[in-house]
N, C-alpha and C. Protein backbone atom coordinates (compact mmCIF):
# COMPACT_ATOMS: atom_id res chain seq x y z
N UNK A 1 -0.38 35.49 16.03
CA UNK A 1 -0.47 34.06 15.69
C UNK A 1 0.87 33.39 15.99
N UNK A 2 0.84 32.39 16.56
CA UNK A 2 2.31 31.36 17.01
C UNK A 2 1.63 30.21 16.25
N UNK A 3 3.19 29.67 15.99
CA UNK A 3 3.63 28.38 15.23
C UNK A 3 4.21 27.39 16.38
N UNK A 4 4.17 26.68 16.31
CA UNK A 4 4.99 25.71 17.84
C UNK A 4 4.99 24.14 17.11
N UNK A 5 6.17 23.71 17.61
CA UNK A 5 6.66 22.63 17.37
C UNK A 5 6.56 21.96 18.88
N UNK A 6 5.73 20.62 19.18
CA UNK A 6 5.76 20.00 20.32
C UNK A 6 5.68 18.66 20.41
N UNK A 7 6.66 18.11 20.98
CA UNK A 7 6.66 16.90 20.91
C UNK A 7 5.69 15.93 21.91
N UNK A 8 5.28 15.36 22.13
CA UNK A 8 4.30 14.28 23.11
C UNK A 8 4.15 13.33 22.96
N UNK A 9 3.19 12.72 23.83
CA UNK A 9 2.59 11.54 23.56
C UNK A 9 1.40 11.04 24.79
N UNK A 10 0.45 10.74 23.72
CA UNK A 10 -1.07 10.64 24.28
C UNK A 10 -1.66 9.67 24.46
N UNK A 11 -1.84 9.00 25.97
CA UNK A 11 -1.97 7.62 25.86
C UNK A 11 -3.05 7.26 25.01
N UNK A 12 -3.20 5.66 24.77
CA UNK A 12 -4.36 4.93 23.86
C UNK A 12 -3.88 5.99 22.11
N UNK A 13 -2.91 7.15 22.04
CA UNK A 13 -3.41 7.43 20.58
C UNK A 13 -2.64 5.93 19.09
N UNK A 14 -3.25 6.08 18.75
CA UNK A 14 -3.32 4.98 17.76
C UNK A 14 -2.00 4.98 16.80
N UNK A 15 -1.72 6.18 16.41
CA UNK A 15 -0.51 6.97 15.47
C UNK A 15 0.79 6.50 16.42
N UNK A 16 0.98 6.69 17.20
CA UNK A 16 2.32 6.58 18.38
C UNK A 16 2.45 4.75 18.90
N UNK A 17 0.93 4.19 18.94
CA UNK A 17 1.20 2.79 19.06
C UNK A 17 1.57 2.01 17.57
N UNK A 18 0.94 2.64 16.95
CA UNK A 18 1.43 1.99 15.74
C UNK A 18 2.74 1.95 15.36
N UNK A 19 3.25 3.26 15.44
CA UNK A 19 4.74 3.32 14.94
C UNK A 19 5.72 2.47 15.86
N UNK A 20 5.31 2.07 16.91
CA UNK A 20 5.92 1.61 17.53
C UNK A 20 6.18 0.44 17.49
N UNK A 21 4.81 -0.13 17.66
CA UNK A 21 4.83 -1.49 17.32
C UNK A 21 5.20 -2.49 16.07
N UNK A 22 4.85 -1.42 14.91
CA UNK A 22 5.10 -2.13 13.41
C UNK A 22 6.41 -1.43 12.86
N UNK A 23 6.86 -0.34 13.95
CA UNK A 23 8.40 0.09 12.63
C UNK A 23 7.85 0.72 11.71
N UNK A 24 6.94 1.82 11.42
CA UNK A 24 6.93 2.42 10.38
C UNK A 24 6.41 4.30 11.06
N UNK A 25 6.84 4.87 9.41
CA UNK A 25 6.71 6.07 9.85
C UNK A 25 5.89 6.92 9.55
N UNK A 26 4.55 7.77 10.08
CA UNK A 26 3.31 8.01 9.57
C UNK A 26 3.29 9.77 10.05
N UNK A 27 2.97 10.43 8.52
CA UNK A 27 3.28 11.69 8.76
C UNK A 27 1.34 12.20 8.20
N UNK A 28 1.00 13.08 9.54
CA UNK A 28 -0.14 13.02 9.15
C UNK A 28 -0.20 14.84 9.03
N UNK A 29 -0.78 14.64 7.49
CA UNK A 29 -0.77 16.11 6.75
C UNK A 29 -1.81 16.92 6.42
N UNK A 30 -3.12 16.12 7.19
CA UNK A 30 -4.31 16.96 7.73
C UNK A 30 -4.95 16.25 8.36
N UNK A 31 -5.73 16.90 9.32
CA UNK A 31 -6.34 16.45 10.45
C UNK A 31 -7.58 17.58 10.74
N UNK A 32 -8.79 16.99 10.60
CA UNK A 32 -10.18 17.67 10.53
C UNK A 32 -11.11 17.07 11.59
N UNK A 33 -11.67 17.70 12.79
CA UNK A 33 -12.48 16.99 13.46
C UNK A 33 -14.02 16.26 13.01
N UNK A 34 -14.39 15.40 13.25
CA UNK A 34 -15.35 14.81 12.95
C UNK A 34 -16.72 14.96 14.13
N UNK A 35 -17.98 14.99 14.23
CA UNK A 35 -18.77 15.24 15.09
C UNK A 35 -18.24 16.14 16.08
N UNK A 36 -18.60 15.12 17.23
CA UNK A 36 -17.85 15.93 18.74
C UNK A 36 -17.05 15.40 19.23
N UNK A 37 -16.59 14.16 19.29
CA UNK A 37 -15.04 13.52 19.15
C UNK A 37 -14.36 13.36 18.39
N UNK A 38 -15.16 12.97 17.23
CA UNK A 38 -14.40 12.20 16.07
C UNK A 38 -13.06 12.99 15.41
N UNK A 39 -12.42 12.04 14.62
CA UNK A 39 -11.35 13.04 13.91
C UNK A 39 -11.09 12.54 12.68
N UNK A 40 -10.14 12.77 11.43
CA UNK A 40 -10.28 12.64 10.16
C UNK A 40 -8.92 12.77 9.70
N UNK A 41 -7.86 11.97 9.54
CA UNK A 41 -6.27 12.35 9.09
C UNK A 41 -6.49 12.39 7.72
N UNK A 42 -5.80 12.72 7.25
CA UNK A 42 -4.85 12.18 5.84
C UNK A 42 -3.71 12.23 5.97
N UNK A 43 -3.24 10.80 5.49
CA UNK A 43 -1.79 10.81 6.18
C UNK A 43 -1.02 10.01 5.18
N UNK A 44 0.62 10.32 5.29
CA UNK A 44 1.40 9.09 4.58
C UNK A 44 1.93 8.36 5.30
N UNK A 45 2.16 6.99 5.22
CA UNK A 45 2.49 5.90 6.01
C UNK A 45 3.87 5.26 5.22
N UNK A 46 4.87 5.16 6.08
CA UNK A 46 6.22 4.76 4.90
C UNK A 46 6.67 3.69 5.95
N UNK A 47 6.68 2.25 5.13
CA UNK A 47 7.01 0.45 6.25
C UNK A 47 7.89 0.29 4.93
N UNK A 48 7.85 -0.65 5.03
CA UNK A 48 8.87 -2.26 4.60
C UNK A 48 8.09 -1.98 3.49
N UNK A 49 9.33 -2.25 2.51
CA UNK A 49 8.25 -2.59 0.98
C UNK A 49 7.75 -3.58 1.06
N UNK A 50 7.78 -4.59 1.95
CA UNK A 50 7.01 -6.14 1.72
C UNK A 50 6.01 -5.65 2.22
N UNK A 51 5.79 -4.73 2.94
CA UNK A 51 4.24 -4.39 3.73
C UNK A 51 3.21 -4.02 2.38
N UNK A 52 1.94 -5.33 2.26
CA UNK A 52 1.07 -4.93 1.67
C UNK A 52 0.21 -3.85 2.17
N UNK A 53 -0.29 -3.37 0.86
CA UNK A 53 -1.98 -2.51 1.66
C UNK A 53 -2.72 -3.03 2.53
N UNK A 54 -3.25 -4.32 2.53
CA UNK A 54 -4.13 -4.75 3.11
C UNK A 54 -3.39 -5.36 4.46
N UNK A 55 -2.32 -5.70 4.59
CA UNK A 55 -1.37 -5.95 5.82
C UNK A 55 -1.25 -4.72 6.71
N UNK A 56 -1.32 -3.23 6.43
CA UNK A 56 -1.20 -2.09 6.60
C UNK A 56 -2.71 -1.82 7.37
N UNK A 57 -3.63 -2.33 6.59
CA UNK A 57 -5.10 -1.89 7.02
C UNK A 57 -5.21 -2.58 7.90
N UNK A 58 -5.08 -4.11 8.26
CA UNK A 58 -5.22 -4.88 9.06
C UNK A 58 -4.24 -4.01 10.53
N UNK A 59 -2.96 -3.97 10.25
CA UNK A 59 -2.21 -3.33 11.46
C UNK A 59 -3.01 -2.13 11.96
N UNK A 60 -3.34 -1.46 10.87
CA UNK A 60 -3.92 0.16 11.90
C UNK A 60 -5.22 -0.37 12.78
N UNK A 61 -6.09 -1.31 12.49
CA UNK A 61 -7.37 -1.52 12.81
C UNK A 61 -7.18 -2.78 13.95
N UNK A 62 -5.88 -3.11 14.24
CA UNK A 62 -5.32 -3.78 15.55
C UNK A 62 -5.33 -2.98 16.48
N UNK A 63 -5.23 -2.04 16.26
CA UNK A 63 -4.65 -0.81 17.32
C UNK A 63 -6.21 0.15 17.59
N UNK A 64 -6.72 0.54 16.54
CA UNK A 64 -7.71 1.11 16.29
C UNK A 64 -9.09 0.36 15.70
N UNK A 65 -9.57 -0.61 16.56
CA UNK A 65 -10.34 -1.29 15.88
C UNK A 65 -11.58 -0.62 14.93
N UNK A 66 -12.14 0.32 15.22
CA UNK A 66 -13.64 0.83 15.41
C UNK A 66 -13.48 2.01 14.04
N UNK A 67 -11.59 1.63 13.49
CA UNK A 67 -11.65 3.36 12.92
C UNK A 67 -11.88 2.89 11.14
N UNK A 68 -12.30 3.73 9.96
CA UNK A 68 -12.66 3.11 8.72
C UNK A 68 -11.14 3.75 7.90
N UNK A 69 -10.61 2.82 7.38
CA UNK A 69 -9.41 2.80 7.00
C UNK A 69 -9.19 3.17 4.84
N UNK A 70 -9.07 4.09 4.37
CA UNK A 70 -8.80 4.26 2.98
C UNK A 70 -7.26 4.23 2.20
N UNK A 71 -6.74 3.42 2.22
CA UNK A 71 -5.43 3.94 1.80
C UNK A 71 -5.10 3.62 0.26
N UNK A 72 -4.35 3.72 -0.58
CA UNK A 72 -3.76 3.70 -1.64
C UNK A 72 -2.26 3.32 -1.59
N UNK A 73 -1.39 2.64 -2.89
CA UNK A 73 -0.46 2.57 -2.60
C UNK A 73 0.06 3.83 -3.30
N UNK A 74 1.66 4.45 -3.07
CA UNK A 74 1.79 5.62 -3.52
C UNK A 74 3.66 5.23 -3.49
N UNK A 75 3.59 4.03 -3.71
CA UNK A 75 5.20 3.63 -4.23
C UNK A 75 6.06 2.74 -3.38
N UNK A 76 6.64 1.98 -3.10
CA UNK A 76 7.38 0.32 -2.81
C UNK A 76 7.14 1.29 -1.13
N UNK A 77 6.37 0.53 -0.73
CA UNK A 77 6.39 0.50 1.29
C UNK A 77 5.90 2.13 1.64
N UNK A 78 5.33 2.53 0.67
CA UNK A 78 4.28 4.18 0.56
C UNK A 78 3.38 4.15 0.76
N UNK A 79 2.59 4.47 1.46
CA UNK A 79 0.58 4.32 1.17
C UNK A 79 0.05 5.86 1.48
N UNK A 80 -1.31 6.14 1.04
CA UNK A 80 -1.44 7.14 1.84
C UNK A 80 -2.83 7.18 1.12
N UNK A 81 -3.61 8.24 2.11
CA UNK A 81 -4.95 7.86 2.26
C UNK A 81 -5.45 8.53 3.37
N UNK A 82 -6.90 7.94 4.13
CA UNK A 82 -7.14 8.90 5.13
C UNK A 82 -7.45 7.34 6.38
N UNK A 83 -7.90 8.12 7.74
CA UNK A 83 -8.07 7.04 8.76
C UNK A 83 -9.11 8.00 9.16
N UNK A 84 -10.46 7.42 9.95
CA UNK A 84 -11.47 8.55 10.27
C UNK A 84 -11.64 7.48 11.21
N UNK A 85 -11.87 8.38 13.06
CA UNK A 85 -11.74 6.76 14.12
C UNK A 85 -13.18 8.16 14.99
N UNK A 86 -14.37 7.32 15.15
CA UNK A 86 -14.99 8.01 15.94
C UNK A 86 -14.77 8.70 17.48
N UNK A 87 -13.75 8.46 18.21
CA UNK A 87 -13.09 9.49 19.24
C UNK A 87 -11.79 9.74 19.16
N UNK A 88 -11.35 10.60 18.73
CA UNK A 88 -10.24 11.31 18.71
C UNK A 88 -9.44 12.02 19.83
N UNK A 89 -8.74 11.76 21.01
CA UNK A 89 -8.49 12.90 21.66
C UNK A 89 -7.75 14.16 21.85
N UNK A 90 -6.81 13.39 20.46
CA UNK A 90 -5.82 14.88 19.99
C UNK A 90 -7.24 15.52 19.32
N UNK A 91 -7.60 15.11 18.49
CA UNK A 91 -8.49 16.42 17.63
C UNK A 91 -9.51 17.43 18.83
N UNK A 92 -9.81 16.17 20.01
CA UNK A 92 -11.04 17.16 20.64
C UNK A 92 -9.57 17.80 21.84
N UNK A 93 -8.55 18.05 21.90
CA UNK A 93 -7.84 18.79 22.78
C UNK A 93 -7.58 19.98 21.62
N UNK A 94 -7.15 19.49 20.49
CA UNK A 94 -6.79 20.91 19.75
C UNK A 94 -7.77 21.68 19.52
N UNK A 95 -9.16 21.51 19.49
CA UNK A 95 -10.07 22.12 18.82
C UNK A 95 -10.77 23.04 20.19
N UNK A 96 -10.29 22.43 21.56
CA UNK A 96 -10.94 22.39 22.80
C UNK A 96 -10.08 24.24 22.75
N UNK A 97 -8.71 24.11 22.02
CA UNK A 97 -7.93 25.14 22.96
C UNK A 97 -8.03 25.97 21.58
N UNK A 98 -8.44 26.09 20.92
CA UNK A 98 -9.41 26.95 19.40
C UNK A 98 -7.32 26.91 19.10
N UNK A 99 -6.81 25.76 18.46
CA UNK A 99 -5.33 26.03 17.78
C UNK A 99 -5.84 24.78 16.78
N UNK A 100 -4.71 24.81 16.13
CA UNK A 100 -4.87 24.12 14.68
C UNK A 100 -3.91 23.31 14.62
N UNK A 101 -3.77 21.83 14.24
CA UNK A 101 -3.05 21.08 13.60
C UNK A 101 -2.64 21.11 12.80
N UNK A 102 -1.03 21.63 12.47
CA UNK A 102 -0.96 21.99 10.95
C UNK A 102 -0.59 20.76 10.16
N UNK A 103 0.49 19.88 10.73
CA UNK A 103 0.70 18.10 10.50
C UNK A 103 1.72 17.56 11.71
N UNK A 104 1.48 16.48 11.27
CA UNK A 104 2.21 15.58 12.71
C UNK A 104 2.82 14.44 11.91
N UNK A 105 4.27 14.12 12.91
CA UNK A 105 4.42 12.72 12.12
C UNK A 105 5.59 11.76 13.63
N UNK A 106 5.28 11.07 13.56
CA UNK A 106 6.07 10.03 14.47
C UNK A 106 7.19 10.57 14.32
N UNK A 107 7.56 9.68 15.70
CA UNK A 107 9.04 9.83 16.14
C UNK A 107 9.12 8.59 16.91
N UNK A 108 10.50 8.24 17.67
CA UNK A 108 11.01 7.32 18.16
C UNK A 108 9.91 7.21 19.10
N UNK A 109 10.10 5.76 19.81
CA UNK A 109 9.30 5.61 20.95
C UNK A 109 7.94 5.64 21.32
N UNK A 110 7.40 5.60 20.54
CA UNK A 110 5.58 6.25 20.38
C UNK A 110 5.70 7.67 20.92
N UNK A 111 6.11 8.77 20.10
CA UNK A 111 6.00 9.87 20.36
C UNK A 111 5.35 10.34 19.36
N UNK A 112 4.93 11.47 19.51
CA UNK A 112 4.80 12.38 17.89
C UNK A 112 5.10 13.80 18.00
N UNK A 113 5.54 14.06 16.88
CA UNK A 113 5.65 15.35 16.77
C UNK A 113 4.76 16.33 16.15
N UNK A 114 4.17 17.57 16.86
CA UNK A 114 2.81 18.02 16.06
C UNK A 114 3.63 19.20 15.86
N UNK A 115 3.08 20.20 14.46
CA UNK A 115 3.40 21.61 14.07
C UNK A 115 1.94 22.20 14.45
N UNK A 116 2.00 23.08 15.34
CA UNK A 116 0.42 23.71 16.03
C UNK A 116 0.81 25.38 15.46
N UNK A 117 -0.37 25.46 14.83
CA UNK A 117 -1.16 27.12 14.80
C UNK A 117 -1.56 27.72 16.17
N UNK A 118 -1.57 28.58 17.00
CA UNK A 118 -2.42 28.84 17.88
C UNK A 118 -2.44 30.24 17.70
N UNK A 119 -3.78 30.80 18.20
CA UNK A 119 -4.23 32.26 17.62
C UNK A 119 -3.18 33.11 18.86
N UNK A 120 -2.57 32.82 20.04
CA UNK A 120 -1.84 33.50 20.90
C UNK A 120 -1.34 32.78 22.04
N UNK A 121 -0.59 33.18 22.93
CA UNK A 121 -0.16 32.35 24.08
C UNK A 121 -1.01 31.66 24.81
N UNK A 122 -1.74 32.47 24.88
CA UNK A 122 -2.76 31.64 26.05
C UNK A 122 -3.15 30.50 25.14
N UNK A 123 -3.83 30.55 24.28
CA UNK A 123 -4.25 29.42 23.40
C UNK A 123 -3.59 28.20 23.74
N UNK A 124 -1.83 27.97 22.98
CA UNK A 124 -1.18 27.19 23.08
C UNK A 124 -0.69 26.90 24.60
N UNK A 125 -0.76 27.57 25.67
CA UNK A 125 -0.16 27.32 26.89
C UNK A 125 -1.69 26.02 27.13
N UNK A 126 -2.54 27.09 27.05
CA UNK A 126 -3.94 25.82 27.18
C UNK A 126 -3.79 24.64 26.98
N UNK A 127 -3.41 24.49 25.58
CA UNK A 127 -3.50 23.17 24.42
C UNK A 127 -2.14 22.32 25.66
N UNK A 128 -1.23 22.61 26.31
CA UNK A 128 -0.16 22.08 26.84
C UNK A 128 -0.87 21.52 28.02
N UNK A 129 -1.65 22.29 28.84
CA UNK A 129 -1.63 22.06 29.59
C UNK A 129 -3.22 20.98 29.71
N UNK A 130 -3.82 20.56 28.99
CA UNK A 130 -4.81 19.97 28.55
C UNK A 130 -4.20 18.40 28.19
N UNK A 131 -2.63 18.48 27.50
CA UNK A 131 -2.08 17.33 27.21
C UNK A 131 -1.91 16.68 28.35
N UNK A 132 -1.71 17.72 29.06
CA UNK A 132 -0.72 16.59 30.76
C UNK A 132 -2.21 16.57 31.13
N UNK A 133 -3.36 17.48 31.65
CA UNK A 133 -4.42 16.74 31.97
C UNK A 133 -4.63 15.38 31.91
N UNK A 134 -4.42 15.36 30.50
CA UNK A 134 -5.15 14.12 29.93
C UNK A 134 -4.03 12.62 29.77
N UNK A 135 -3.24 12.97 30.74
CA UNK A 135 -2.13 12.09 31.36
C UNK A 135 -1.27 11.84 30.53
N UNK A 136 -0.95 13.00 29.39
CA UNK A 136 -0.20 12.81 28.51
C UNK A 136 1.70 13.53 28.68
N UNK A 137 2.92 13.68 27.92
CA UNK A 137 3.56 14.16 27.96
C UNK A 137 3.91 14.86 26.75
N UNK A 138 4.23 15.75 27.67
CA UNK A 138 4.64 17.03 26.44
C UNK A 138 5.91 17.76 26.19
N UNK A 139 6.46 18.39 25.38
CA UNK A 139 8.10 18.72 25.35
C UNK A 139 7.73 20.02 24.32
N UNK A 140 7.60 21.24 24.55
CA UNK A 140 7.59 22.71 23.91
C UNK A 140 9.05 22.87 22.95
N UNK A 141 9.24 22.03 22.08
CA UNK A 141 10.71 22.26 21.06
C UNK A 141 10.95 23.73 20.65
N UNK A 142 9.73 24.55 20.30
CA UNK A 142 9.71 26.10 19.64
C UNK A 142 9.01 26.54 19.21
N UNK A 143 8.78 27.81 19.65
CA UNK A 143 7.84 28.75 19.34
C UNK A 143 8.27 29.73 18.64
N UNK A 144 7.73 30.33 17.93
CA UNK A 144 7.70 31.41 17.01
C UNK A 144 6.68 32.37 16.26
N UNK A 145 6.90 33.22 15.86
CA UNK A 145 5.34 34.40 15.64
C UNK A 145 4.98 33.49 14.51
N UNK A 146 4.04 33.63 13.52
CA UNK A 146 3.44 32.68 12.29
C UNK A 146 4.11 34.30 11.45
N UNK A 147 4.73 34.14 10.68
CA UNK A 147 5.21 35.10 9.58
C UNK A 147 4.86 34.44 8.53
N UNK A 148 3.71 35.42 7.73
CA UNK A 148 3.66 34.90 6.02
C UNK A 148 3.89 35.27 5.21
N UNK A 149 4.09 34.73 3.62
CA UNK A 149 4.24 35.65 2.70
C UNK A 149 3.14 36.57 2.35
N UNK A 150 1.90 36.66 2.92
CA UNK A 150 1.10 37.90 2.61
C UNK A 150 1.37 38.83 3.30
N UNK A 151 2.14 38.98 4.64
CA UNK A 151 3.23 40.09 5.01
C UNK A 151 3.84 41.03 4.41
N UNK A 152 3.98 40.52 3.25
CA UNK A 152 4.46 41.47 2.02
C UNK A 152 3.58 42.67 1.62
N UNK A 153 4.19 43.60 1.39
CA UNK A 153 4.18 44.81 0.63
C UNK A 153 3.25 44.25 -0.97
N UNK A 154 2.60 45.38 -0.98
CA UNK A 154 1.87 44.90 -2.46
C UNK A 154 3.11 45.21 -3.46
N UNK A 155 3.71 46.39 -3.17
CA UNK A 155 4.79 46.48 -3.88
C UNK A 155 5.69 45.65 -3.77
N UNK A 156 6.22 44.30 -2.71
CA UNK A 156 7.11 43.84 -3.10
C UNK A 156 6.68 42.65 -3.39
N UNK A 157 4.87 42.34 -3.23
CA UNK A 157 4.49 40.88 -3.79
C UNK A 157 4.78 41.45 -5.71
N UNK A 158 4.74 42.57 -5.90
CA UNK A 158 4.37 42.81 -7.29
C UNK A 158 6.08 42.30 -8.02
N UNK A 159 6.94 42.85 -7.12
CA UNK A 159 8.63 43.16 -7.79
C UNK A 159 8.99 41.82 -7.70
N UNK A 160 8.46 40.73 -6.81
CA UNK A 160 8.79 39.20 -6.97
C UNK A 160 7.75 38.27 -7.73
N UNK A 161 6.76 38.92 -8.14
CA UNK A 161 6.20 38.13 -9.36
C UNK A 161 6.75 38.24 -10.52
N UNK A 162 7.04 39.79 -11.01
CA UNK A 162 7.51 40.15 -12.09
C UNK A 162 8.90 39.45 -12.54
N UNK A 163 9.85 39.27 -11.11
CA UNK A 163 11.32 39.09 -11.29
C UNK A 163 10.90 37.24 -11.91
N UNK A 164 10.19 36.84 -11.10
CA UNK A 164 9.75 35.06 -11.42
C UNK A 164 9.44 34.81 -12.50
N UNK A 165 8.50 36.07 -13.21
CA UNK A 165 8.11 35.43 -14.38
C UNK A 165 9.35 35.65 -15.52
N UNK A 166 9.87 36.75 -15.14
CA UNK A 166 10.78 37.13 -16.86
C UNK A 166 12.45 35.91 -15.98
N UNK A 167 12.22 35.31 -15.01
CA UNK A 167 13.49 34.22 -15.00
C UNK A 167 15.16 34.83 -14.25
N UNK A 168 13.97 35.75 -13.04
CA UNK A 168 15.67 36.40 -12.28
C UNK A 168 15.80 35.51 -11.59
N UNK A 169 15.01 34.07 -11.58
CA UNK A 169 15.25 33.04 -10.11
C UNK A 169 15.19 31.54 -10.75
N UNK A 170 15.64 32.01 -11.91
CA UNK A 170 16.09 30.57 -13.15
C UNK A 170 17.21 30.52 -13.27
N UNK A 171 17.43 28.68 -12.80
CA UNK A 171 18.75 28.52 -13.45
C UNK A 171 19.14 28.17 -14.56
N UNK A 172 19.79 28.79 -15.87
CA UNK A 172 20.45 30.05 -15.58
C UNK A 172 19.29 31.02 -15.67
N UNK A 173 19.61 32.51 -15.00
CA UNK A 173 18.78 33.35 -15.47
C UNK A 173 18.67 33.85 -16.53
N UNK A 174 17.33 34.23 -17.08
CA UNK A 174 16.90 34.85 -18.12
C UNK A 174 16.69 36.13 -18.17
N UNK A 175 16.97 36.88 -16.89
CA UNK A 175 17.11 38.45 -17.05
C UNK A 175 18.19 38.75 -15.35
N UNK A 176 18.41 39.76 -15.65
CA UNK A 176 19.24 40.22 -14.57
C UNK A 176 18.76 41.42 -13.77
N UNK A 177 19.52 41.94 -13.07
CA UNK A 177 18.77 43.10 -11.56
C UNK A 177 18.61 44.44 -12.64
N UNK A 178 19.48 44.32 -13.60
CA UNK A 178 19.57 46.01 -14.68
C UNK A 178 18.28 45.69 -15.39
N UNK A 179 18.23 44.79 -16.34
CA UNK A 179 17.01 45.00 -16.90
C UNK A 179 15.49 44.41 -16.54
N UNK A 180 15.48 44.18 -14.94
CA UNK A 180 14.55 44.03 -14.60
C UNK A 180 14.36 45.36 -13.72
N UNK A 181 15.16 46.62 -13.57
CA UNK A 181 15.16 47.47 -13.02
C UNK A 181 14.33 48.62 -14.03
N UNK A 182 14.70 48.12 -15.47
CA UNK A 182 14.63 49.02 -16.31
C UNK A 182 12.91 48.56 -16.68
N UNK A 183 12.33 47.51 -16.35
CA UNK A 183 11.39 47.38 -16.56
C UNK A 183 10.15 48.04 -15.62
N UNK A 184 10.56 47.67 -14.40
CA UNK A 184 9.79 47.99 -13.18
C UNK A 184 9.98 50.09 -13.38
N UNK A 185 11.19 50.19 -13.64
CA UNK A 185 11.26 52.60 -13.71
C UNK A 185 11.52 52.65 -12.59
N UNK A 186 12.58 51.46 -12.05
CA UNK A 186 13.41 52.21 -10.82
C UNK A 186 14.55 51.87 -11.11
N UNK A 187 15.47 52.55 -9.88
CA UNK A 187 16.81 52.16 -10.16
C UNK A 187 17.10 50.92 -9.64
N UNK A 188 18.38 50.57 -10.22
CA UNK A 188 18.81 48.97 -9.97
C UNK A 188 19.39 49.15 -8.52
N UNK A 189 19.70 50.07 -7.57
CA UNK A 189 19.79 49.93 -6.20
C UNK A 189 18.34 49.59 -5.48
N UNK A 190 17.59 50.32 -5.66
CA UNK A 190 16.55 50.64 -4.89
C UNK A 190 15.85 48.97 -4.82
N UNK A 191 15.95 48.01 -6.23
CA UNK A 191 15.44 47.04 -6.83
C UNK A 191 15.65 46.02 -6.01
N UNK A 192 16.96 46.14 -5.95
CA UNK A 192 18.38 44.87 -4.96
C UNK A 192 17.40 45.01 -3.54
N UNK A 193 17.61 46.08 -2.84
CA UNK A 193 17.21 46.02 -1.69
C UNK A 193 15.45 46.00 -1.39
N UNK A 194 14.49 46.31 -2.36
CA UNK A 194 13.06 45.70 -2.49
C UNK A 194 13.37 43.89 -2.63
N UNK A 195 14.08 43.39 -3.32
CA UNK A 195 13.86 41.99 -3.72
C UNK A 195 14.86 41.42 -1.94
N UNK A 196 15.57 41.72 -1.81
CA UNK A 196 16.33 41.27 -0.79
C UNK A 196 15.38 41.22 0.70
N UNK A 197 14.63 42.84 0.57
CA UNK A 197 13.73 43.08 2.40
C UNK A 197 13.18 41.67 2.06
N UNK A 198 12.31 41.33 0.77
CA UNK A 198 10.81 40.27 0.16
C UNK A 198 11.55 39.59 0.30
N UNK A 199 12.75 38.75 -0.13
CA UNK A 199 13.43 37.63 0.22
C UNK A 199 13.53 36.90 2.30
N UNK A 200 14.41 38.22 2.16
CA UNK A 200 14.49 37.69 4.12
C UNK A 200 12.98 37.22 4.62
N UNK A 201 11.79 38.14 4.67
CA UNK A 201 10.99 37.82 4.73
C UNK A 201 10.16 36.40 4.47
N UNK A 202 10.57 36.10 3.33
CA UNK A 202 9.95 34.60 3.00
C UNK A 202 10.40 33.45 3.46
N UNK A 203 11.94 34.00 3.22
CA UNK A 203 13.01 32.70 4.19
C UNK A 203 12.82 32.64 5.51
N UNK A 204 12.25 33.97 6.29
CA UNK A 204 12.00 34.05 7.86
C UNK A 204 10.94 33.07 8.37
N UNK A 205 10.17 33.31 6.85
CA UNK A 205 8.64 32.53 7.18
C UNK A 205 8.42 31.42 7.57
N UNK A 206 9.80 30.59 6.49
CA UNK A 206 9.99 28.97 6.29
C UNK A 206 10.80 28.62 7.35
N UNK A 207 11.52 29.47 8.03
CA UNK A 207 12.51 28.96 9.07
C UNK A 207 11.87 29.04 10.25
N UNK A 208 10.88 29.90 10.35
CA UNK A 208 10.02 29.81 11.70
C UNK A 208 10.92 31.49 12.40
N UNK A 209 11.12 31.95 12.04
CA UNK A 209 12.08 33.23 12.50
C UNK A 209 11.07 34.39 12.50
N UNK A 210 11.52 35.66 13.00
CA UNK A 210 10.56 36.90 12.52
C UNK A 210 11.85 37.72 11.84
N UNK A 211 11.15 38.08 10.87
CA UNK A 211 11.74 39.67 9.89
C UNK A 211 11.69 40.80 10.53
């Protein structure tokens, strides 16, 4: 499984004209296809605190006339909510090259930036090369294996629940490496370096790195 960070931009998409045109910044944190074009965000949208909701709905449906607009406010120039537009062509390219949208959010210039799942190379080389098809541009920022925390050892998902709950990762702590050693019936070496392998590991996960 690869993780990839790619930057683009897809003509007519609605997300990249918008930001452009109105100055605001729209981070979209799921994305579900709809029929056989269609697509389905949920997204947060961050403008001008003077930007009403309904000033907001009106702007997306300038750009996107045809699409049904839900938003909420979610704090001074915050909204968030979903946009569902019956043809999508990011959703029918990602779904075309079987990879996943994990979220996307603007960038300068009508660009966007997407975080893609893809089950292997070929997958994502596809999904790239489907963008420029479709007269789009594309920029490959990074790739990396998908590392998770279910990677873990049952034994070391077990030695980092235990350490969480009795407070070895509270500030301050509520127990230390000795008597959480003495709990688990190992020694306090063996403990350090179980919690440390489970550590790198998790931090590898979040950084996009492999362990």
């Amino acid at each position: 499984m690869r993780q990839a960070t790619l930057v683009l931009k897809i003509p007519g998409n609605w997300i990249g004209a918008l930001s452009t045109a109105c100055d605001l910044s729209i981070r979209v944190m799921k994305c579900v296809p709809r029929n056989s074009n269609g697509g389905q965000s949920f997204l947060q949208i961050d403008g001008p605190s003077t930007m009403t909701q309904e000033a907001l709905v009106e702007r997306i449906r300038s750009v996107e006339p045809t699409c049904d607009v839900q938003l909420s406010g979610a704090g001074p120039g915050r909204h968030v909510g979903t946009v569902e537009i019956g043809a999508c062509a990011a959703c029918k390219l990602v779904a075309e090259s079987r990879c996943f949208l994990d979220s996307a959010i603007s960038r300068e210039n009508g660009s966007i930036q997407w975080n893609i799942l893809a089950p292997n190379a070929a997958a994502l080389s596809g999904l790239v090369e489907k963008i420029k098809t479709l007269g789009g541009e594309v920029k490959v920022e990074k790739v990396s294996m998908l590392r998770t925390a279910s990677e873990l050892t049952i034994a070391q998902e077990r030695v980092l629940q235990l350490a969480f709950e009795l407070g070895f990762y509270d500030i301050p702590r509520r127990t230390n490496l000795e008597r959480l050693a003495k709990r688990l019936e190992i020694s306090k070496a063996t403990l350090d370096v179980m919690l440390r392998r489970a550590q790198r590991k998790l931090v590898s996960s979040h950084l996009g790195g492999i362990a």
